[in-house]
Each structure stands twice: as structure tokens, then as C-alpha cells.
C-alpha atoms as a PDB file:
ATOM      1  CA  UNK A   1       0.000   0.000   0.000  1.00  0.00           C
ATOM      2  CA  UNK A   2       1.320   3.377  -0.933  1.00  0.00           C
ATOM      3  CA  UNK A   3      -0.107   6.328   1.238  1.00  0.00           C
ATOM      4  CA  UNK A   4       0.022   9.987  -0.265  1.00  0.00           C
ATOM      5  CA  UNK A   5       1.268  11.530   3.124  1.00  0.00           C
ATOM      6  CA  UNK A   6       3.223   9.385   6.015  1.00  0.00           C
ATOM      7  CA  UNK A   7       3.297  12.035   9.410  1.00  0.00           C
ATOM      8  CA  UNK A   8       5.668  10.699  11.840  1.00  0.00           C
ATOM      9  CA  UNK A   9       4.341  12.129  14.831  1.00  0.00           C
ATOM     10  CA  UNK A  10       0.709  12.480  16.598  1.00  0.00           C
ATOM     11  CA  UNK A  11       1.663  16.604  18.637  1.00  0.00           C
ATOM     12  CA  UNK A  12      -0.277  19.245  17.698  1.00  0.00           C
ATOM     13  CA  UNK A  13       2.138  19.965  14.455  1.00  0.00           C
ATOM     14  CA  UNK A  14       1.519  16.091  13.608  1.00  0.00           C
ATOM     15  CA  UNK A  15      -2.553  15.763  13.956  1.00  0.00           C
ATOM     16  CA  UNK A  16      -2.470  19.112  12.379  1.00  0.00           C
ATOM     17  CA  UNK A  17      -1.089  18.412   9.303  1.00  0.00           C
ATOM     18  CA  UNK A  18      -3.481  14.981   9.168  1.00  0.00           C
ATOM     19  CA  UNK A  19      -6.483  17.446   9.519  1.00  0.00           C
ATOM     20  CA  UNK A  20      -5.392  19.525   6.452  1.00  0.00           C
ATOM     21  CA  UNK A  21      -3.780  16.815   4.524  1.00  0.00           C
ATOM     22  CA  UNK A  22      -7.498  14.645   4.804  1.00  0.00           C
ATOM     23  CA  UNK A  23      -9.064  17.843   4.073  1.00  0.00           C
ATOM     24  CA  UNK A  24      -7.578  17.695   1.118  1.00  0.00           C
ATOM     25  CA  UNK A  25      -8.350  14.436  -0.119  1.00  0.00           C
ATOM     26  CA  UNK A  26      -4.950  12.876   0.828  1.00  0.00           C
ATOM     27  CA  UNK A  27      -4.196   9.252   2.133  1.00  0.00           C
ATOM     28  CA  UNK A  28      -2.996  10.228   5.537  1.00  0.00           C
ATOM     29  CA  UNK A  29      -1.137   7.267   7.957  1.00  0.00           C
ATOM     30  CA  UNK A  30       0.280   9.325  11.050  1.00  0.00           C
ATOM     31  CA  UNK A  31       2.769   6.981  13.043  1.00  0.00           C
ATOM     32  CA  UNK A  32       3.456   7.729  17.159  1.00  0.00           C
ATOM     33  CA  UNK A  33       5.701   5.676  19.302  1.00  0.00           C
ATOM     34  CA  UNK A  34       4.336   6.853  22.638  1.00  0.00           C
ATOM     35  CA  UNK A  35       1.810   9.395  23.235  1.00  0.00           C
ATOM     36  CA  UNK A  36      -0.737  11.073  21.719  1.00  0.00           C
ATOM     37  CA  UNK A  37      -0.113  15.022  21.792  1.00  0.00           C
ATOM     38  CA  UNK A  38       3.315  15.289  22.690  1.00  0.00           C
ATOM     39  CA  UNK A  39       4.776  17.389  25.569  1.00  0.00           C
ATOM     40  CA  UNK A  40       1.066  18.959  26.039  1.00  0.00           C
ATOM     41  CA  UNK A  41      -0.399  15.820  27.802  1.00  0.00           C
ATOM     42  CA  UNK A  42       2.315  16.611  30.268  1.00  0.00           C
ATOM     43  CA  UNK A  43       0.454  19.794  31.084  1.00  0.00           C
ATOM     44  CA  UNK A  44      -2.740  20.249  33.387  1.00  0.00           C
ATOM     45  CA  UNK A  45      -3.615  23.058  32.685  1.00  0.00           C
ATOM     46  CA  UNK A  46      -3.972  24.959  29.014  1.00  0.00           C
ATOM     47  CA  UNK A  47      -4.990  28.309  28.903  1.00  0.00           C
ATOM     48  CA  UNK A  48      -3.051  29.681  25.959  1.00  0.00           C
ATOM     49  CA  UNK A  49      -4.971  28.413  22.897  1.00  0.00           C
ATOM     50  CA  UNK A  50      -7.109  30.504  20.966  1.00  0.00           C
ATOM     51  CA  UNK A  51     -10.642  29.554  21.313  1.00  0.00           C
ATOM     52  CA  UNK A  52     -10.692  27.654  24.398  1.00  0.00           C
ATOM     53  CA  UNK A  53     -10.582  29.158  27.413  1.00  0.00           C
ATOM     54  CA  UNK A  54      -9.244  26.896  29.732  1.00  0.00           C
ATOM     55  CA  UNK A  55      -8.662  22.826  28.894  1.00  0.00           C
ATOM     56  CA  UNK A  56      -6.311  19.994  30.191  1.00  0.00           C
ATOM     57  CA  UNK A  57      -3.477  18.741  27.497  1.00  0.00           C
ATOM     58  CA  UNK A  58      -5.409  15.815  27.317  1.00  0.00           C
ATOM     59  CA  UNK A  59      -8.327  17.359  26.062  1.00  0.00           C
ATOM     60  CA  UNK A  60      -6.757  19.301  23.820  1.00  0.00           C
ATOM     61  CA  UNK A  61      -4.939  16.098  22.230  1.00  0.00           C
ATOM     62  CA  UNK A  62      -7.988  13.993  22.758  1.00  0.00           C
ATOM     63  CA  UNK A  63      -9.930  16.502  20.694  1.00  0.00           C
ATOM     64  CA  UNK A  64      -7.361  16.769  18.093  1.00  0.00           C
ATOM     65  CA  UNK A  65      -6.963  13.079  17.660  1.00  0.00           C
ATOM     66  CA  UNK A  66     -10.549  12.750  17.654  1.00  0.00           C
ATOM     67  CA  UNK A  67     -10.956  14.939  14.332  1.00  0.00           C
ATOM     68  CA  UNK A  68      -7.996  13.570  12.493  1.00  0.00           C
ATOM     69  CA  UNK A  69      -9.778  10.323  13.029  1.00  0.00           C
ATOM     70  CA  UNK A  70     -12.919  11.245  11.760  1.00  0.00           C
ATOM     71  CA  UNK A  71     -11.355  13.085   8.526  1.00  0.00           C
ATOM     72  CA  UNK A  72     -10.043   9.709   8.010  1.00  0.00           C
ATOM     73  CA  UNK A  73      -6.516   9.850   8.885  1.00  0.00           C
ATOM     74  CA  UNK A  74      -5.182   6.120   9.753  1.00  0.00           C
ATOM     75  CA  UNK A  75      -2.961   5.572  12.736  1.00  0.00           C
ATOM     76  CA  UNK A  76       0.176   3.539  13.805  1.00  0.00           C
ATOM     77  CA  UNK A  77       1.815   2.763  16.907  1.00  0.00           C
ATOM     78  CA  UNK A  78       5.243   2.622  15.532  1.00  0.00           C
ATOM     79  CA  UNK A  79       8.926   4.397  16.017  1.00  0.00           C
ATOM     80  CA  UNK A  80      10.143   5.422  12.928  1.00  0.00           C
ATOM     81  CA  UNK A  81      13.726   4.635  12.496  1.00  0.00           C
ATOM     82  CA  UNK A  82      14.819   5.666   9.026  1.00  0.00           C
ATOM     83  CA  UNK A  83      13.656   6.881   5.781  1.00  0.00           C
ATOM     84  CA  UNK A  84      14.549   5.394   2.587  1.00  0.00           C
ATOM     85  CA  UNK A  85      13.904   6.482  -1.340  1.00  0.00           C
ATOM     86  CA  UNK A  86      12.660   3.376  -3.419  1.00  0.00           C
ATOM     87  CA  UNK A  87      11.441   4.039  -7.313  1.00  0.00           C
ATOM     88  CA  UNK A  88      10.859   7.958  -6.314  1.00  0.00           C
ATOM     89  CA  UNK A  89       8.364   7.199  -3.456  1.00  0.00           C
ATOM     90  CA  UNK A  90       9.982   7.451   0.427  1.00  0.00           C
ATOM     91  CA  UNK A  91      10.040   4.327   3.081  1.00  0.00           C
ATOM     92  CA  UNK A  92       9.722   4.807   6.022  1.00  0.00           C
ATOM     93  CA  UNK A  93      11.140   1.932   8.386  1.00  0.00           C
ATOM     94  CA  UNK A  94       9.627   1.414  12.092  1.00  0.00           C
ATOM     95  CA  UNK A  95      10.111  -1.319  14.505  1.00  0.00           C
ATOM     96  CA  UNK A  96       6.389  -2.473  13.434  1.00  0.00           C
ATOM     97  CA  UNK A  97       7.365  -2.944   9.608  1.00  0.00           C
ATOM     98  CA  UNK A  98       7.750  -0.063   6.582  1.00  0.00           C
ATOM     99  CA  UNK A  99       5.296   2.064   5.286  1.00  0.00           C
ATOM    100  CA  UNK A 100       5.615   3.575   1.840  1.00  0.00           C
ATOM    101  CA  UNK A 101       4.363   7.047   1.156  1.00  0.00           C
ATOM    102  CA  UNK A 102       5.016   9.786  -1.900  1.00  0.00           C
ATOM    103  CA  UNK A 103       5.260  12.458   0.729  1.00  0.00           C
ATOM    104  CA  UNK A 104       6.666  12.538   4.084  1.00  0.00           C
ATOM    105  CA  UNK A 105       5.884  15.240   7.451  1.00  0.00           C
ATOM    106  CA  UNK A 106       8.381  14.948  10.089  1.00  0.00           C
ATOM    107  CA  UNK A 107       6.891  16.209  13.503  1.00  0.00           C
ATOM    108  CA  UNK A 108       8.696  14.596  15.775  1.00  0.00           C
ATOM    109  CA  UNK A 109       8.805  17.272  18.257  1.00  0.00           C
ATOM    110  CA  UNK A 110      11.551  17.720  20.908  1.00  0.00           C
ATOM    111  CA  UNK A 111      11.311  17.097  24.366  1.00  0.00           C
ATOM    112  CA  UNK A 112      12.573  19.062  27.179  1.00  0.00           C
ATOM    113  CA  UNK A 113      15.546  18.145  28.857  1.00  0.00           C
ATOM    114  CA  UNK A 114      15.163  16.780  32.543  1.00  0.00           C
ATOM    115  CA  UNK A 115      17.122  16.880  35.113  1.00  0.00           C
ATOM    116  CA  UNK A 116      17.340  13.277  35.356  1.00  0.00           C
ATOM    117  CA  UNK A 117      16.685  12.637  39.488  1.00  0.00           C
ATOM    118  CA  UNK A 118      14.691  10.725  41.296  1.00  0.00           C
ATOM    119  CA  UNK A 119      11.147  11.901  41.789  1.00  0.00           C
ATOM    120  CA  UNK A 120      11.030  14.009  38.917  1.00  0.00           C
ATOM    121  CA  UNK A 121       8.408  12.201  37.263  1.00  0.00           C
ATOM    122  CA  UNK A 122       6.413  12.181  39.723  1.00  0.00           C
ATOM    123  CA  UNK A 123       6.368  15.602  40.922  1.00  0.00           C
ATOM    124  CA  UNK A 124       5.676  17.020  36.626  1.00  0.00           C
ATOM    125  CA  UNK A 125       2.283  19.080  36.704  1.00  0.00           C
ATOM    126  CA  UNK A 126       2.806  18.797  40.610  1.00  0.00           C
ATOM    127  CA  UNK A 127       5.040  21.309  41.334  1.00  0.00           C
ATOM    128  CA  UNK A 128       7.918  20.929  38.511  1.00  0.00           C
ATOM    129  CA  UNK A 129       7.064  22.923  35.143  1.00  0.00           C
ATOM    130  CA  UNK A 130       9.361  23.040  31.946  1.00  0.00           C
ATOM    131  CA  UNK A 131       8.023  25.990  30.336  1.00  0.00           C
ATOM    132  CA  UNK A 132       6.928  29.059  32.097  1.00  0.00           C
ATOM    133  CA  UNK A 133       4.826  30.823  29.537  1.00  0.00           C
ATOM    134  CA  UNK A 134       2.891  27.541  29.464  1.00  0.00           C
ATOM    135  CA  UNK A 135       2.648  27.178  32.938  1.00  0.00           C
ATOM    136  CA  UNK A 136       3.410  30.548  35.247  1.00  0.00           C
ATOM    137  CA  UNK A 137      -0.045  32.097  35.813  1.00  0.00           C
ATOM    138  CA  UNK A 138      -0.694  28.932  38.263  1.00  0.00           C
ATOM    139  CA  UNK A 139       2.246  30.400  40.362  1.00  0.00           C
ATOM    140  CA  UNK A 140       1.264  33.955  40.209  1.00  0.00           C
ATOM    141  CA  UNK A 141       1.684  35.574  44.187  1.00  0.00           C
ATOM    142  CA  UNK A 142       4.199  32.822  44.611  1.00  0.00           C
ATOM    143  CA  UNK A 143       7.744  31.299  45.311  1.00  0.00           C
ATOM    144  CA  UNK A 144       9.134  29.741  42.411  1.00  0.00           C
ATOM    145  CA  UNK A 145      13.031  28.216  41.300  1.00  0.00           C
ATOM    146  CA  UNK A 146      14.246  29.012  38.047  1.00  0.00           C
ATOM    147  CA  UNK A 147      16.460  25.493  37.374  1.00  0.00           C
ATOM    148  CA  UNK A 148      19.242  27.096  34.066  1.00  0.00           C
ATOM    149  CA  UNK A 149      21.412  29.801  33.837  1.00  0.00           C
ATOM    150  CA  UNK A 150      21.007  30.118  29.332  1.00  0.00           C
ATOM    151  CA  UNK A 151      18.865  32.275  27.474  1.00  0.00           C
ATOM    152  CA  UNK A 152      15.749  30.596  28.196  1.00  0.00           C
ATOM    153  CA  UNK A 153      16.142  30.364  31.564  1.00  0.00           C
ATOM    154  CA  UNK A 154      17.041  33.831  31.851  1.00  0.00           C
ATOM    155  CA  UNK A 155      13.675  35.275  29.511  1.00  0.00           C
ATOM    156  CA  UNK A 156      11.281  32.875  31.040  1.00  0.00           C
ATOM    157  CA  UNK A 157      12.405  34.093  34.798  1.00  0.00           C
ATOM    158  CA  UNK A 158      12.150  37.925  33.536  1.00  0.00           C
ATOM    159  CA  UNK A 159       8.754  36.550  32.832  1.00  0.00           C
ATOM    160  CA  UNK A 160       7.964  34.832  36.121  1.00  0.00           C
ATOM    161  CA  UNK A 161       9.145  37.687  37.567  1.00  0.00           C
ATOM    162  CA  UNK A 162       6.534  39.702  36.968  1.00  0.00           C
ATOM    163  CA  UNK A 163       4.142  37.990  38.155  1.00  0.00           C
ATOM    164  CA  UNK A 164       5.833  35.670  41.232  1.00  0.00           C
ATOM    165  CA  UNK A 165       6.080  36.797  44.597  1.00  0.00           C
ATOM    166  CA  UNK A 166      10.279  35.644  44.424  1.00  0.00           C
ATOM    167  CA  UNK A 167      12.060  33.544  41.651  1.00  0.00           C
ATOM    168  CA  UNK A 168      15.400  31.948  42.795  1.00  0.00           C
ATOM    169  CA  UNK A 169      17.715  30.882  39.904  1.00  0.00           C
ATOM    170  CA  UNK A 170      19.607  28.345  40.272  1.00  0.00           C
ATOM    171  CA  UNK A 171      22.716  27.627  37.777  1.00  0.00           C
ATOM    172  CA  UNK A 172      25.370  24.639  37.992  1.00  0.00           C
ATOM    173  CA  UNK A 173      28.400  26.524  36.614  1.00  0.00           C
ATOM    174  CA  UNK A 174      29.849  29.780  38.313  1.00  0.00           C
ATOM    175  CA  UNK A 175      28.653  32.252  35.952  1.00  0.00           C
ATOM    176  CA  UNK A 176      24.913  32.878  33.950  1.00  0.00           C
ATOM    177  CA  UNK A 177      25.681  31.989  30.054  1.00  0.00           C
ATOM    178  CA  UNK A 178      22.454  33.913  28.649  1.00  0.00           C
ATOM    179  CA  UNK A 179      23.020  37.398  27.602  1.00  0.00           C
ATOM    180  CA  UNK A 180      24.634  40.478  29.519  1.00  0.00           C
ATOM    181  CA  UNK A 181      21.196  42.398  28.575  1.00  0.00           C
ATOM    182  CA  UNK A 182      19.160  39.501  30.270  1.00  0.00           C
ATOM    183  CA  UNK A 183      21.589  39.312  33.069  1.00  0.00           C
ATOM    184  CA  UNK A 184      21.546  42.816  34.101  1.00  0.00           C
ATOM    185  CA  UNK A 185      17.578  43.224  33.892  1.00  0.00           C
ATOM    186  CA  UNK A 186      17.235  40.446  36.471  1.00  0.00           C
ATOM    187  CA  UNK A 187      20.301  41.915  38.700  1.00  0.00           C
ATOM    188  CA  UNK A 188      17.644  44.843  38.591  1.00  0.00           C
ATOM    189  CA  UNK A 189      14.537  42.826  39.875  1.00  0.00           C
ATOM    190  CA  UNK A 190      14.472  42.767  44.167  1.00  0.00           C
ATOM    191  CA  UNK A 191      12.153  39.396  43.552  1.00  0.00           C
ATOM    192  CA  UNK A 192      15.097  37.131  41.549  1.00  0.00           C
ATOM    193  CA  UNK A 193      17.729  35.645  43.797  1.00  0.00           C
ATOM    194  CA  UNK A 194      20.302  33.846  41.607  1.00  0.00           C
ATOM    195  CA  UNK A 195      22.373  30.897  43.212  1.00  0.00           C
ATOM    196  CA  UNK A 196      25.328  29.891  41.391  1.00  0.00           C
ATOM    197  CA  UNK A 197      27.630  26.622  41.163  1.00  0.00           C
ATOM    198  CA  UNK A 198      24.716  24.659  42.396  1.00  0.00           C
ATOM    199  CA  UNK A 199      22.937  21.541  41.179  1.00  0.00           C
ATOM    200  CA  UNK A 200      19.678  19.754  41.880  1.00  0.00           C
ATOM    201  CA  UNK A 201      20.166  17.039  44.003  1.00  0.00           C
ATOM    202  CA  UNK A 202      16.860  15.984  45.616  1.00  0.00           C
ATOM    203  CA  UNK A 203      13.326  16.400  45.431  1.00  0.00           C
ATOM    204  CA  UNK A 204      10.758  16.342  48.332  1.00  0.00           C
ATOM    205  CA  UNK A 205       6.841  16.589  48.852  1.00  0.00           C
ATOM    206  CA  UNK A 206       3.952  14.046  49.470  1.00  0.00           C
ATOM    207  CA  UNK A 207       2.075  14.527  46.341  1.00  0.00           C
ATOM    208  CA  UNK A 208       3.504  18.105  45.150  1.00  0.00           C
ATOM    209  CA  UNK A 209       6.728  19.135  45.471  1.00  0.00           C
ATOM    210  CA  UNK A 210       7.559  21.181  48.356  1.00  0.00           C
ATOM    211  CA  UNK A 211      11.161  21.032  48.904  1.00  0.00           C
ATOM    212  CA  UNK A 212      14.459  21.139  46.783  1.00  0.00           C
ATOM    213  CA  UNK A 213      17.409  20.069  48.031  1.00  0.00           C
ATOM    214  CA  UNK A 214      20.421  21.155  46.093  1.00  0.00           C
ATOM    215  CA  UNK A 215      24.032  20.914  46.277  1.00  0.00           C
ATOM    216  CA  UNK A 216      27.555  22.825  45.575  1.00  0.00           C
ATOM    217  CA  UNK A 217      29.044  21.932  42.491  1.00  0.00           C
ATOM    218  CA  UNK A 218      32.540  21.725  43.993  1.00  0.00           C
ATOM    219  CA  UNK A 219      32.193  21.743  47.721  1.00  0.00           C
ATOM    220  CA  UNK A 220      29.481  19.301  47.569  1.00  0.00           C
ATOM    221  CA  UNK A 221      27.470  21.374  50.645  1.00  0.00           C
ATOM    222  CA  UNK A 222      24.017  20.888  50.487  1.00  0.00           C
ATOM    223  CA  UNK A 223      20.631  23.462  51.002  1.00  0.00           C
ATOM    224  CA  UNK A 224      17.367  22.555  51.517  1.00  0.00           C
ATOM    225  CA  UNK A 225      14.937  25.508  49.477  1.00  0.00           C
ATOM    226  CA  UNK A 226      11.103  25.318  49.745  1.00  0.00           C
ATOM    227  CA  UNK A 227       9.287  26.535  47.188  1.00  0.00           C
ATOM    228  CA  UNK A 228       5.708  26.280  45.471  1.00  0.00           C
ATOM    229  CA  UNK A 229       7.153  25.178  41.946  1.00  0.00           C
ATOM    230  CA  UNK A 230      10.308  24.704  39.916  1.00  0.00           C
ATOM    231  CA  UNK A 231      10.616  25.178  36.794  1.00  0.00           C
ATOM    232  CA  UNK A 232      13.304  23.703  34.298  1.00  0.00           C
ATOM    233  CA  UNK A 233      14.755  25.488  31.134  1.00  0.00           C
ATOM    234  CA  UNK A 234      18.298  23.472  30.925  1.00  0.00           C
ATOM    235  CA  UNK A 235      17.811  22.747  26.964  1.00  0.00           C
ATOM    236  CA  UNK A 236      15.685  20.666  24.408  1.00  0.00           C
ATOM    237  CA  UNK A 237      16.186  17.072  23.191  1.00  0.00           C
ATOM    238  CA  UNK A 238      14.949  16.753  19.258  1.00  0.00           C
ATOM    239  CA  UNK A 239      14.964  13.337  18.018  1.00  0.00           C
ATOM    240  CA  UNK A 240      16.051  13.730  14.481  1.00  0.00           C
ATOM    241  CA  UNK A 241      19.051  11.314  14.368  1.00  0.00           C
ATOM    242  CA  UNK A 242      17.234   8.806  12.477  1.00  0.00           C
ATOM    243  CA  UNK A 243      16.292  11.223   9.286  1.00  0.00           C
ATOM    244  CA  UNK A 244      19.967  13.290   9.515  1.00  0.00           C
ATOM    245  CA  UNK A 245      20.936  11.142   6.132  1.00  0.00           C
ATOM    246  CA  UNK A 246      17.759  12.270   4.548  1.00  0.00           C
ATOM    247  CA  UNK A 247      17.394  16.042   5.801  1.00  0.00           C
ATOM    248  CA  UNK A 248      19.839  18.283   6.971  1.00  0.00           C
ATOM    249  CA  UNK A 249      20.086  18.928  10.902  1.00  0.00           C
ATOM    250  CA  UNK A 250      21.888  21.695  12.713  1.00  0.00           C
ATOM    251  CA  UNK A 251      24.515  21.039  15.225  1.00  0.00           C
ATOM    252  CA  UNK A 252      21.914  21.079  17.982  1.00  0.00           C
ATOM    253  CA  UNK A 253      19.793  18.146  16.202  1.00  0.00           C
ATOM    254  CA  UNK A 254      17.288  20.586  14.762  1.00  0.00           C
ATOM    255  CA  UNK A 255      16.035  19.737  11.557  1.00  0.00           C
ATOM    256  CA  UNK A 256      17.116  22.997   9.523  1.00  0.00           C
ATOM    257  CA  UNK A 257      14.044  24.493   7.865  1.00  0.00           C
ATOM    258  CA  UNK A 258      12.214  27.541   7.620  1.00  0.00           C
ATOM    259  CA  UNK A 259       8.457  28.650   8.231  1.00  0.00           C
ATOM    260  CA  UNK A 260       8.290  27.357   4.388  1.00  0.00           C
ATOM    261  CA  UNK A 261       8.387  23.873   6.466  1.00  0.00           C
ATOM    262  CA  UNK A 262      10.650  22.879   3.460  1.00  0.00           C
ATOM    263  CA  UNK A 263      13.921  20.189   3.733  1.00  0.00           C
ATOM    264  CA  UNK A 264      16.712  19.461   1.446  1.00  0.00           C
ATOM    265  CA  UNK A 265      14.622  16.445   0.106  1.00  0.00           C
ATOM    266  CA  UNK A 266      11.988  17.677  -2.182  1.00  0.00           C
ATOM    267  CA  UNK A 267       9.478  14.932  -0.566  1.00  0.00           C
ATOM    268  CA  UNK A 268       9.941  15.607   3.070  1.00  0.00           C
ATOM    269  CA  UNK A 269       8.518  18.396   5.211  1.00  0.00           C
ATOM    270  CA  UNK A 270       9.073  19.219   9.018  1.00  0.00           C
ATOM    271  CA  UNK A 271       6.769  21.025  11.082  1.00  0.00           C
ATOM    272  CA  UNK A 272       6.959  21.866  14.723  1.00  0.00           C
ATOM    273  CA  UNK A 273       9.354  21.898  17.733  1.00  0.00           C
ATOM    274  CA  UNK A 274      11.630  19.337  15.605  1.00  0.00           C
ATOM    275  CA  UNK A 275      12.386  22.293  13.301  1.00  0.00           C
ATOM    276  CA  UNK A 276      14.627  24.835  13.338  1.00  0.00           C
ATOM    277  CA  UNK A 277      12.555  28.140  15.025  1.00  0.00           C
ATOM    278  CA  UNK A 278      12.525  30.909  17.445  1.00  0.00           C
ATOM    279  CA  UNK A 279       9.338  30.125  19.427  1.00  0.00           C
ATOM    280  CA  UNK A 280       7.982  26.876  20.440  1.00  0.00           C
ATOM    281  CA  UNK A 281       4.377  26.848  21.404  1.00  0.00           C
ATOM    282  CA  UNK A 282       1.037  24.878  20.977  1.00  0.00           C
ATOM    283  CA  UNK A 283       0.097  27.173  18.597  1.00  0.00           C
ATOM    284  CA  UNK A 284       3.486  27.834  16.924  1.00  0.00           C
ATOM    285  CA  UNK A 285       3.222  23.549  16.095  1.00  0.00           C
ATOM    286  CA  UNK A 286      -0.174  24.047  14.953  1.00  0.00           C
ATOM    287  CA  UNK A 287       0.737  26.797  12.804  1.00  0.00           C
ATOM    288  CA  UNK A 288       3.284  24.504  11.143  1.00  0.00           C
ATOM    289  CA  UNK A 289       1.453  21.265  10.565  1.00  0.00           C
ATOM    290  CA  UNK A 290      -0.914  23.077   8.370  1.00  0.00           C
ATOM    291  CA  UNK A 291       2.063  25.123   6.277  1.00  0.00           C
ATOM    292  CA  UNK A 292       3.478  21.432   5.887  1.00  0.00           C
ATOM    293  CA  UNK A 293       0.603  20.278   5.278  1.00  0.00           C
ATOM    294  CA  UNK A 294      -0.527  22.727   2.119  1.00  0.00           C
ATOM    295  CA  UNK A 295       3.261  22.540   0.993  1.00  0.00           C
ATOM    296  CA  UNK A 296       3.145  18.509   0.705  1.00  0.00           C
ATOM    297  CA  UNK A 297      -0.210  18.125  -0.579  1.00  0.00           C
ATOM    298  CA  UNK A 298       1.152  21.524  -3.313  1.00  0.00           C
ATOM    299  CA  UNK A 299       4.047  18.707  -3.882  1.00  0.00           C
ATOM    300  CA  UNK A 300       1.666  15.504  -4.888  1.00  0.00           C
ATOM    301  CA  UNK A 301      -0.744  17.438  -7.395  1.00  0.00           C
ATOM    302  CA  UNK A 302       2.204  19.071  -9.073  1.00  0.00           C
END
């Protein structure tokens, strides 16, 4: 079976791109190895998408899944691991078998970068946030730790700021890499404390968090800090390896594309967190799975 468009990924960018590529009278399979709407489902709270005023990420992916469904977009549980060219059509090869297609989306998203301790898990949407404009209004009036000392860190505690009673940075190496611009306007704030040379080293709390216990990065002393939330900004993990033969990723495993949504292959498009872009949001993905969408389906009729 040959499908017009293969998606390899079920986010927002992913299901998006099914709803306009079914729209269009395309043979859609969309292929997800874990979950259903990405990093959203992660999230309790959404309050940030046009249109709805307030909604779990479940909902919102339930919803979205829901329509791509009923457009008649076909699902797979399957990771893709590599994507092949065969008599001018693409194959893409999964641990549940290969699926041939004339176009190919990549949305793979990227996934935020944890801090990799114990209890983590447990305490995400309970305490522990990785993205502040996603999340922040829950902690407005309150005590929050900024966990990153880069450029995102930096901007999404200038944001907390305004609207925390006290953020606390905390940064493993002995200096704050984001920008001097960024640095100074928090030196400025009386609500941002910044710790430096420190590193997560527990987390406490029944069923929130409620204590972080961290620890000097050369002395190995250790602090207790109670807070109402922590939030962590220490980088993004895209999962493009596979495809790097086929498309052409940055040095930070971005796939390199613009808001055309266009690769080096004339057959593939990208869409989402997975590409290379400024701003990564709900409706930044969305935004993109329809542009790849229109561009692939702009590809077949041609």
C-alpha cells in the first residue's frame, strides 16, 4: 500500500497536518511511538490556545486526535527509524514494519531536557514545570526556582518575575551563560535571587513538590529551598538522528528548515518543535502542521 502523506508524529504539528492533509483528499497514515499530543499531555492546565478558554493537554490532544480520526486519517503505533527512497516514493522503516508514502511530514517534536533525578516524574504538573509561559499564571503571588542559567532560563524568569512573589535561579556553573542584557535586567529585579555553582540534588513533597534540596558543584554542601514550583529550562532534546541522512540537521539536532516547512529532500517536510525556530508553542506547532501540510499536498498534485 502506498499512502500519499506518512506524518511521523501524533503533537499538535503532527494531527495538524493529518487534519489539512485529509481535508484535502490525501491518504494520511500518522505513526506515534508513545503518546498522543506530545509534551502537552504533560500539562494540566492549558490556557493559551485561541478559542478555548481553559482545557487539560489531554483534552486538547484527545480533541485533536478525535478529528484527524474522523477526517479519516489512519494511525500507527510505531517508532520510525529511518527513511529510505525506493522508485521515487519514500520508506519509512519502524520497529512495526515499513510504510511507503510519496510524501513525508516529520513532527517529531523535541522534548525538554530533565534533570534526570529521582522523583522528577512524579512531581511534573505537581510542582515541577518546563516551560513558564505555558505554565506561570498557576504560580502567580508565589515562590518559584528558576532550574538554568542560558537564554531561556534567563527570559522565562524575567517573565515569572513579573508575576511571582520571588524567583530563585539556580545555575550549575559559576557564571549565567544567557546574555549580559538579560543578566543585568534580572540583577535589577528585588524578587530574583540567583544561586550559582549549584545543582539539583533531591526532590521532596507528598504529592507536590515542596522542597528542593540542592548541592555545591565543587564543595558538595548541600541546602534545603522550599518553594511552590520549579521550573526547568536546561535545553531541548529533538529526536532527528534517524532522518539526519535524509534532511539536513543543525549542530543542535534541529532539523534545519524555515516557516516554508521545506527540507533538502523535495518529498519531506518538518513542522513543529523538531524544526529549526525561534518560538515553540502549541500554537506555533499548529501553525506549522498546516504550512506542511498545504506545501506537501502543493508537492503531490504538481
Amino acid at each position: 500500500m502506498v499512502y500519499d502523506i506518512v506524518i511521523v508524529g501524533a503533537g499538535p504539528a503532527g494531527l495538524t497536518a493529518a487534519i489539512y492533509a485529509c481535508r484535502a483528499d490525501k491518504r494520511v497514515l500518522v505513526l506515534e511511538k508513545a503518546t498522543f499530543g506530545g509534551q502537552i499531555t504533560s500539562s494540566p492546565c492549558v490556557e493559551n490556545y485561541p478559542g478555548f478558554v481553559k482545557m487539560s493537554g489531554n483534552e486538547f490532544a484527545d480533541k485533536l486526535l478525535e478529528q484527524a480520526l474522523g477526517l479519516g486519517a489512519e494511525i500507527e503505533m510505531a517508532e520510525a527509524t529511518a527513511i529510505k527512497e525506493q522508485d521515487g516514493l519514500r520508506v519509512v522503516k519502524t520497529d512495526r514494519g515499513d510504510f511507503t508514502a510519496r510524501a513525508v511530514i516529520l513532527a517529531t517534536g523535541a522534548r525538554h531536557r530533565p534533570l534526570g533525578i529521582a522523583n522528577e516524574e512524579k512531581f511534573v504538573g505537581r510542582g515541577i514545570s518546563y516551560c513558564a509561559v505555558c505554565d506561570g499564571a498557576f504560580y502567580r503571588d508565589k515562590d518559584v526556582l528558576m532550574i538554568g542559567g542560558g537564554n531561556s532560563a534567563l527570559q522565562e524568569t524575567v517573565l515569572l518575575s513579573d508575576m511571582c512573589k520571588s524567583v530563585t535561579v539556580v545555575q550549575n556553573l559559576s557564571f549565567l551563560t544567557g546574555e549580559p542584557r538579560l543578566i543585568r535586567k534580572l540583577e535589577e529585579k528585588e524578587n530574583v535571587k540567583i544561586i550559582l555553582s549549584h545543582v539539583v540534588d533531591a526532590l521532596e513533597g507528598d504529592t507536590d513538590l515542596r522542597r528542593v534540596v540542592i548541592r555545591h558543584a565543587e564543595t558538595g554542601e548541600k541546602k534545603i529551598l522550599t518553594t511552590d514550583g520549579m521550573f526547568v529550562c536546561i535545553g531541548q532534546m529533538p529526536e532527528n538522528a534517524a532522518f539526519a541522512d535524509r534532511v539536513a540537521v543543525n549542530e543542535a539536532g534541529y532539523i534545519d528548515a524555515g516557516e516554508d516547512c521545506l527540507t533538502k529532500d523535495k518529498a519531506i517536510f518538518v513542522a513543529g518543535d523538531c524544526r529549526t525556530k525561534r518560538v515553540r508553542q502549541i500554537t506555533t506547532a499548529s501553525a506549522d502542521g498546516s504550512v506542511a501540510a498545504v506545501a506537501a499536498c502543493r508537492y503531490l498534485d504538481n
